[in-house]
PDB file of N, CA and C in Angstrom:
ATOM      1  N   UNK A   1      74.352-117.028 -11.874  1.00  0.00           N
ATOM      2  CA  UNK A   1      74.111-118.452 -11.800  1.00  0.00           C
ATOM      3  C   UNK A   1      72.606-118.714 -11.811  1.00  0.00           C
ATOM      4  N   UNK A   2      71.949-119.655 -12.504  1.00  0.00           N
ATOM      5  CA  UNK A   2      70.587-120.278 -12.800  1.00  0.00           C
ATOM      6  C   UNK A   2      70.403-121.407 -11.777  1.00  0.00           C
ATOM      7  N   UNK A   3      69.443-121.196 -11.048  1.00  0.00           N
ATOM      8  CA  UNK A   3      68.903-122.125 -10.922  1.00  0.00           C
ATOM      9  C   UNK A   3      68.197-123.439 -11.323  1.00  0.00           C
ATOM     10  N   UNK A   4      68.016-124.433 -11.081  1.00  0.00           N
ATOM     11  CA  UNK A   4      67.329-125.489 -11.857  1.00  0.00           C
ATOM     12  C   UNK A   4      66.396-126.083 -11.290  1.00  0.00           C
ATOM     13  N   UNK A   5      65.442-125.604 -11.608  1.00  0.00           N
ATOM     14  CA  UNK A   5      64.406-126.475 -10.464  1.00  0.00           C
ATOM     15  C   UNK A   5      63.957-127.917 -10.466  1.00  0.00           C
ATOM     16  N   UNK A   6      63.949-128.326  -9.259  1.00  0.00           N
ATOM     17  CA  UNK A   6      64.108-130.446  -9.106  1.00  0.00           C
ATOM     18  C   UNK A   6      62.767-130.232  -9.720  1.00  0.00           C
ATOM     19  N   UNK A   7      62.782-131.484  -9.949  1.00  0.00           N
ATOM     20  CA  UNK A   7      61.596-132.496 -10.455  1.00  0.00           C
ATOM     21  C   UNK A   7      60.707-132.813  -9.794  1.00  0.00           C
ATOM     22  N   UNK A   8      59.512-132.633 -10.376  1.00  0.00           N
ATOM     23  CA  UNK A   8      58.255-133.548  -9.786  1.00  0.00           C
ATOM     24  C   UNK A   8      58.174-134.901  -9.649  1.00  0.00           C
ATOM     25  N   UNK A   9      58.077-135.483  -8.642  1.00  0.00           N
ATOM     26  CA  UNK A   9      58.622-136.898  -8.920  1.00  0.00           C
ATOM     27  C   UNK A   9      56.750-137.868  -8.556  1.00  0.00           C
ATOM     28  N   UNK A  10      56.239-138.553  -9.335  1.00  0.00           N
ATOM     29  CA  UNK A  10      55.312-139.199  -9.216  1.00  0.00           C
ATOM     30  C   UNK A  10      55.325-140.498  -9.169  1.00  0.00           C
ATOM     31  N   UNK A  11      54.807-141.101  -8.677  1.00  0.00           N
ATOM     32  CA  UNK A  11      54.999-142.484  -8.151  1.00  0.00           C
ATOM     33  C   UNK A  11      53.479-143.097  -8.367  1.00  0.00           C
ATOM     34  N   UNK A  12      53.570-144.171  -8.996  1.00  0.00           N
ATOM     35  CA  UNK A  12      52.265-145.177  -9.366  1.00  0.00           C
ATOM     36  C   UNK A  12      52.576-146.663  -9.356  1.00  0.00           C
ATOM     37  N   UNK A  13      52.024-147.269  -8.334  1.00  0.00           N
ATOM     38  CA  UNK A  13      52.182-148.620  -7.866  1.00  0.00           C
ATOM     39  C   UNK A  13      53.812-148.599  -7.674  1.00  0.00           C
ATOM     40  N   UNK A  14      54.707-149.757  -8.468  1.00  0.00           N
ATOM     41  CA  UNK A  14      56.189-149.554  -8.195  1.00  0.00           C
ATOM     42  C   UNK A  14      56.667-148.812  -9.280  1.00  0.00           C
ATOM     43  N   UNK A  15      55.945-148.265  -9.656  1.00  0.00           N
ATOM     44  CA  UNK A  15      56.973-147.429 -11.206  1.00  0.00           C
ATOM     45  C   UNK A  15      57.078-145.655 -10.193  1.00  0.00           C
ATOM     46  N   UNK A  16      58.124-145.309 -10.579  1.00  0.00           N
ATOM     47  CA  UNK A  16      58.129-143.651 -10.449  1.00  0.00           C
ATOM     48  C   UNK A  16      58.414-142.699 -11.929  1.00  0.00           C
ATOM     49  N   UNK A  17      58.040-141.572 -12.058  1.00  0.00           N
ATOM     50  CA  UNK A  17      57.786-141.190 -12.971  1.00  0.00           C
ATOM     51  C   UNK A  17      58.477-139.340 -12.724  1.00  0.00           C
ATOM     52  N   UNK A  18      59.354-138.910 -13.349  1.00  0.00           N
ATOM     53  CA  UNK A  18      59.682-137.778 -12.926  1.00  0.00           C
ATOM     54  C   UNK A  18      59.046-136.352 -14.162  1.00  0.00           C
ATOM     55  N   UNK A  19      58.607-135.682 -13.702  1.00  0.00           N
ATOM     56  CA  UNK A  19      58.174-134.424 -14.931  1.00  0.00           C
ATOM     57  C   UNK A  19      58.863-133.338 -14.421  1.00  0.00           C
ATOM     58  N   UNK A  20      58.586-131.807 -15.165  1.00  0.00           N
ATOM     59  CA  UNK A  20      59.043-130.572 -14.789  1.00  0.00           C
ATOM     60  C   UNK A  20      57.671-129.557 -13.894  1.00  0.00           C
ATOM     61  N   UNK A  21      58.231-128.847 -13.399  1.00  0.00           N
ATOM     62  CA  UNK A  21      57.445-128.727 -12.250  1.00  0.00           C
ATOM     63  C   UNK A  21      56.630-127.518 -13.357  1.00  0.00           C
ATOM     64  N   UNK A  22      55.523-126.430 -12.905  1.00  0.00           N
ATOM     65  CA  UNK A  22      54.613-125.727 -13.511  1.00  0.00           C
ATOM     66  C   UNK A  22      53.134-126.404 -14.300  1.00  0.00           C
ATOM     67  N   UNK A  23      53.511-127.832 -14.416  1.00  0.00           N
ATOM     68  CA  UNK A  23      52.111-128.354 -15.328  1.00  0.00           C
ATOM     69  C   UNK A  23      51.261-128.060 -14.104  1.00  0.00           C
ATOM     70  N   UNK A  24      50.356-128.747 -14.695  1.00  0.00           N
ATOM     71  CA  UNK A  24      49.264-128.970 -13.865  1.00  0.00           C
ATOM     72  C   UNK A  24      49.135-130.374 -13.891  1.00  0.00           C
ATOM     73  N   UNK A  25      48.566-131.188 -12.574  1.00  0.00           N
ATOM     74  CA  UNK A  25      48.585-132.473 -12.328  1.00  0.00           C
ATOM     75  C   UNK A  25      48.246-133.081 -13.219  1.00  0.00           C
ATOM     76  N   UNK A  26      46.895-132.718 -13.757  1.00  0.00           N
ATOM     77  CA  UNK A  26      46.719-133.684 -14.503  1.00  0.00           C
ATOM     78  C   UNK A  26      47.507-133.663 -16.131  1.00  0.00           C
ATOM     79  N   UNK A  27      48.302-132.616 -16.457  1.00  0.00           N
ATOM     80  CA  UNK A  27      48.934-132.695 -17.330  1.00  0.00           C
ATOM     81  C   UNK A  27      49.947-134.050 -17.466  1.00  0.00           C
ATOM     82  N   UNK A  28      50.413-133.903 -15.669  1.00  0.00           N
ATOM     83  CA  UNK A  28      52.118-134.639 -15.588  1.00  0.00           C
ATOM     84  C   UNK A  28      51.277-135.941 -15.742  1.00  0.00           C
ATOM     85  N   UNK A  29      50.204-136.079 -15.229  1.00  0.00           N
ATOM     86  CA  UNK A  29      49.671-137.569 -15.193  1.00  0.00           C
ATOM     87  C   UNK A  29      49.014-138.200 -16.365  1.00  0.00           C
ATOM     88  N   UNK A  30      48.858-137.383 -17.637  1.00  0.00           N
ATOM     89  CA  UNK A  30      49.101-137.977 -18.788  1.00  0.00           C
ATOM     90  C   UNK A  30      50.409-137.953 -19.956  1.00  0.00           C
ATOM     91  N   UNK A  31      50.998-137.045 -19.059  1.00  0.00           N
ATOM     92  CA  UNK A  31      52.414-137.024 -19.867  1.00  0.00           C
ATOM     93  C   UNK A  31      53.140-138.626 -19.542  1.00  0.00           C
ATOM     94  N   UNK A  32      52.634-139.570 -18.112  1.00  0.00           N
ATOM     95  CA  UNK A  32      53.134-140.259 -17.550  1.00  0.00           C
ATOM     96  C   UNK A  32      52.261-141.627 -18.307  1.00  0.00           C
ATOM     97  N   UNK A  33      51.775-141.327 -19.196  1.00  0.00           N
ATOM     98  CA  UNK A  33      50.314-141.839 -19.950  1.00  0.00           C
ATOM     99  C   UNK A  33      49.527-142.473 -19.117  1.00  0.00           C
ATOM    100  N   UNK A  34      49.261-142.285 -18.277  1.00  0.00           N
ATOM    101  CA  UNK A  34      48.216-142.218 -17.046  1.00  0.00           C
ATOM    102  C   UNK A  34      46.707-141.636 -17.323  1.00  0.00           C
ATOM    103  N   UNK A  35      45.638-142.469 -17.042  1.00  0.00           N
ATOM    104  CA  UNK A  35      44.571-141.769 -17.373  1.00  0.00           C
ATOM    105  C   UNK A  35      43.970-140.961 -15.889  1.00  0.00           C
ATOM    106  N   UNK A  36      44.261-139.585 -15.952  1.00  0.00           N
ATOM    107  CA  UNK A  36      43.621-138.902 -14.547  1.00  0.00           C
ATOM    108  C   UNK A  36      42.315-139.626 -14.143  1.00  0.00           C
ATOM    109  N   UNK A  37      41.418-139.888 -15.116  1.00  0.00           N
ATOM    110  CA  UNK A  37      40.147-140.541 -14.241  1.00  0.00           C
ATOM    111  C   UNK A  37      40.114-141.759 -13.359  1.00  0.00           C
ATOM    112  N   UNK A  38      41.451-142.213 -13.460  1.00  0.00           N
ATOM    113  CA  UNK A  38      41.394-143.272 -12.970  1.00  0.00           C
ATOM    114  C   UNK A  38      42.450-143.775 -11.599  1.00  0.00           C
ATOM    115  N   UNK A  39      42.997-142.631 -11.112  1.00  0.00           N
ATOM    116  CA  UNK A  39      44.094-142.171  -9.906  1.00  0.00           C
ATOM    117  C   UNK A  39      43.438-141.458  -8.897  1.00  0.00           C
ATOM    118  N   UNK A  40      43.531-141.812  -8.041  1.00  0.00           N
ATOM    119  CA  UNK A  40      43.476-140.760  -6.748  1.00  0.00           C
ATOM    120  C   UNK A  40      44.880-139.797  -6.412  1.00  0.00           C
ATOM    121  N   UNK A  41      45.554-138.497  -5.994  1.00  0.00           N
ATOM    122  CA  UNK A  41      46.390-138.176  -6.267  1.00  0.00           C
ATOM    123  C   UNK A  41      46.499-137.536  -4.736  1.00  0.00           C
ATOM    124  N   UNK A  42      47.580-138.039  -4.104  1.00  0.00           N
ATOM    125  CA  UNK A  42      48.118-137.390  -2.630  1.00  0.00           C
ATOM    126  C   UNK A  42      49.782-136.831  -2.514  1.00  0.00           C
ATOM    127  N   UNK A  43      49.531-135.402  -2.289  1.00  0.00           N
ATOM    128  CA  UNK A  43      50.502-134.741  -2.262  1.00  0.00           C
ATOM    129  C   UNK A  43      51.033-134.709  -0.297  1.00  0.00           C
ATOM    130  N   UNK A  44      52.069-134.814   0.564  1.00  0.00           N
ATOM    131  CA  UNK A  44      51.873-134.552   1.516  1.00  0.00           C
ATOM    132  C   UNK A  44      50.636-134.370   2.532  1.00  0.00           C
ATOM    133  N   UNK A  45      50.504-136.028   1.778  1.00  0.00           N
ATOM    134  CA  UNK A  45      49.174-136.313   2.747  1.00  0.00           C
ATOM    135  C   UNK A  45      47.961-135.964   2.694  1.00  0.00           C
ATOM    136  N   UNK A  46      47.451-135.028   1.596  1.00  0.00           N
ATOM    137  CA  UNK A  46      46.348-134.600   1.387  1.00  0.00           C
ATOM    138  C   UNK A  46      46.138-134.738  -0.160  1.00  0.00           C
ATOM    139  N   UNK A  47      44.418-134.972  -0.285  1.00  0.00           N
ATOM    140  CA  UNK A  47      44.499-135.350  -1.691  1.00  0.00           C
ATOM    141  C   UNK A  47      43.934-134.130  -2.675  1.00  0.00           C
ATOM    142  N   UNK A  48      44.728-134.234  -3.752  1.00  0.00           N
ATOM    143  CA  UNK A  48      44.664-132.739  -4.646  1.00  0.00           C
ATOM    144  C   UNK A  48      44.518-133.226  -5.595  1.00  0.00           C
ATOM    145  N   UNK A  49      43.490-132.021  -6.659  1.00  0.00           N
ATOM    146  CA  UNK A  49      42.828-132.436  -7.830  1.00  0.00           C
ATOM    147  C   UNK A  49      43.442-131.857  -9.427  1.00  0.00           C
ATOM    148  N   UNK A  50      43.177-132.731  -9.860  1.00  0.00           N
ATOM    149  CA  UNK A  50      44.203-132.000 -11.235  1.00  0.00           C
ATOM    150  C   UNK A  50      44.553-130.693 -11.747  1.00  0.00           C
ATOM    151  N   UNK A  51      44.001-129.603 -11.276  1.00  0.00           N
ATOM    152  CA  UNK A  51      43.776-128.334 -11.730  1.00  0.00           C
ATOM    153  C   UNK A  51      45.420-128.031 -11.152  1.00  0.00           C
ATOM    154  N   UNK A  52      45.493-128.774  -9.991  1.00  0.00           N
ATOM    155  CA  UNK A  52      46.876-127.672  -8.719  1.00  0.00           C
ATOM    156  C   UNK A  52      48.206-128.087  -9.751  1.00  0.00           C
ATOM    157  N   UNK A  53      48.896-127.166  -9.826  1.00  0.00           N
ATOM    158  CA  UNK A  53      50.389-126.448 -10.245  1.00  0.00           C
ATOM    159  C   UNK A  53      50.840-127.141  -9.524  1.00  0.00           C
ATOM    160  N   UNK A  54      51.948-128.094 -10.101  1.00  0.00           N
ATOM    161  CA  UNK A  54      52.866-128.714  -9.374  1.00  0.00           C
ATOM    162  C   UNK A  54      54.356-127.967  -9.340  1.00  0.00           C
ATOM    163  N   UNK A  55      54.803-127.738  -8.606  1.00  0.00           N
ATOM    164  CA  UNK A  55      55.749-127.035  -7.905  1.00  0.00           C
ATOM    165  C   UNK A  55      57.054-128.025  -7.390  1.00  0.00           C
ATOM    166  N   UNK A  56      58.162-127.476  -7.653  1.00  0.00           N
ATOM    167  CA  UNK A  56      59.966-128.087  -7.822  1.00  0.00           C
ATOM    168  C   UNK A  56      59.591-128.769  -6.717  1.00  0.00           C
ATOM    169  N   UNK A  57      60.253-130.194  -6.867  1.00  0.00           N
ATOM    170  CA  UNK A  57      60.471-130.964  -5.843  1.00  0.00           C
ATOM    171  C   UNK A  57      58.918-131.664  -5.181  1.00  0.00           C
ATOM    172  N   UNK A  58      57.861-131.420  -5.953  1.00  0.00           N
ATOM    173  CA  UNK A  58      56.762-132.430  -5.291  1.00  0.00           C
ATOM    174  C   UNK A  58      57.001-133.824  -5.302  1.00  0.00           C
ATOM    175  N   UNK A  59      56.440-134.307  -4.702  1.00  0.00           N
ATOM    176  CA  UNK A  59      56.389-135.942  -4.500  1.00  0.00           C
ATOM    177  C   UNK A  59      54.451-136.046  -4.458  1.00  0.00           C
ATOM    178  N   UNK A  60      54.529-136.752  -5.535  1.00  0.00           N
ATOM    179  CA  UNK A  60      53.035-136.735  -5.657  1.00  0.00           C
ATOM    180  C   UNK A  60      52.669-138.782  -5.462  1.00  0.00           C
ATOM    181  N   UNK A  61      51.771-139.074  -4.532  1.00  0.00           N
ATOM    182  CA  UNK A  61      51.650-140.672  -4.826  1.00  0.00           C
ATOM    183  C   UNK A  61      50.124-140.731  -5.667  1.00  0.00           C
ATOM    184  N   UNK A  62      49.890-141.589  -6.593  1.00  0.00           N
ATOM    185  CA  UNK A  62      49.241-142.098  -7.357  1.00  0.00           C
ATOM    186  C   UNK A  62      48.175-143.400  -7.049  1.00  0.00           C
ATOM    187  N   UNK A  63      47.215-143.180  -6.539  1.00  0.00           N
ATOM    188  CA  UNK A  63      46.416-144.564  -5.939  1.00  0.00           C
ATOM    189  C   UNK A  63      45.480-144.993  -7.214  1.00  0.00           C
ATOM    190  N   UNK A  64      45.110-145.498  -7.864  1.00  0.00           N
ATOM    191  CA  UNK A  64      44.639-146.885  -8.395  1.00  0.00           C
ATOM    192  C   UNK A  64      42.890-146.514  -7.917  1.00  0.00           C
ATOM    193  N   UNK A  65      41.989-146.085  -8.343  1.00  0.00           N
ATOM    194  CA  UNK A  65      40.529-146.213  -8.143  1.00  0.00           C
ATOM    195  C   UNK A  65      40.260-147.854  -8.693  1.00  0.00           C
ATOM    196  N   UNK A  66      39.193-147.737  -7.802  1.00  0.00           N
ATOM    197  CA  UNK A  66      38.459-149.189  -8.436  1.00  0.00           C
ATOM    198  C   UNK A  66      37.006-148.417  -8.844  1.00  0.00           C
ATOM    199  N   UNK A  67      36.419-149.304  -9.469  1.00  0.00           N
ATOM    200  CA  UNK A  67      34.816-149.425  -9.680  1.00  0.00           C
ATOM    201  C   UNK A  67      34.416-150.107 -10.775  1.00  0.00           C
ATOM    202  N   UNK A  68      33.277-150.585 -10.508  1.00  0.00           N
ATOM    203  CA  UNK A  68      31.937-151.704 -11.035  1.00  0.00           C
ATOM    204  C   UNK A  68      31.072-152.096 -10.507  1.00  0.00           C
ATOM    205  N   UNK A  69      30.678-153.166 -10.732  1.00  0.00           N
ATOM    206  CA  UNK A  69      29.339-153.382 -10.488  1.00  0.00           C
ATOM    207  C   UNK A  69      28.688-154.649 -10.420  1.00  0.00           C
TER     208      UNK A  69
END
């Protein structure tokens, strides 16, 4: 029997967004057509940078940067 590993599930403002787990963040967050430069990204409370391997069953939240001038 195979296993199936759950989904990464990402969440940005009220939309959620589900990918397969192994990308890398910032992969799932343009697969989600999301521009990484422009998200803050908190996994269980701590904030992680696009490079980290997302792994079955994350729950990743998506914050919204501001800036100008």
């Amino acid at each position: 029997m195979t296993h199936r590993p759950t989904p990464v599930t990402l969440t940005y403002r009220r939309e959620t967004f589900t990918v397969r787990p192994g990308m890398t963040l910032r992969q799932a967050i343009q697969r989600c057509g999301l521009n990484p430069e422009t998200v803050l990204t908190v996994r269980n409370g701590a904030l992680i940078t696009g490079d980290v391997v997302l792994e079955s069953g994350d729950r990743v939240k998506l914050v919204a940067t501001f800036s100008g001038g």
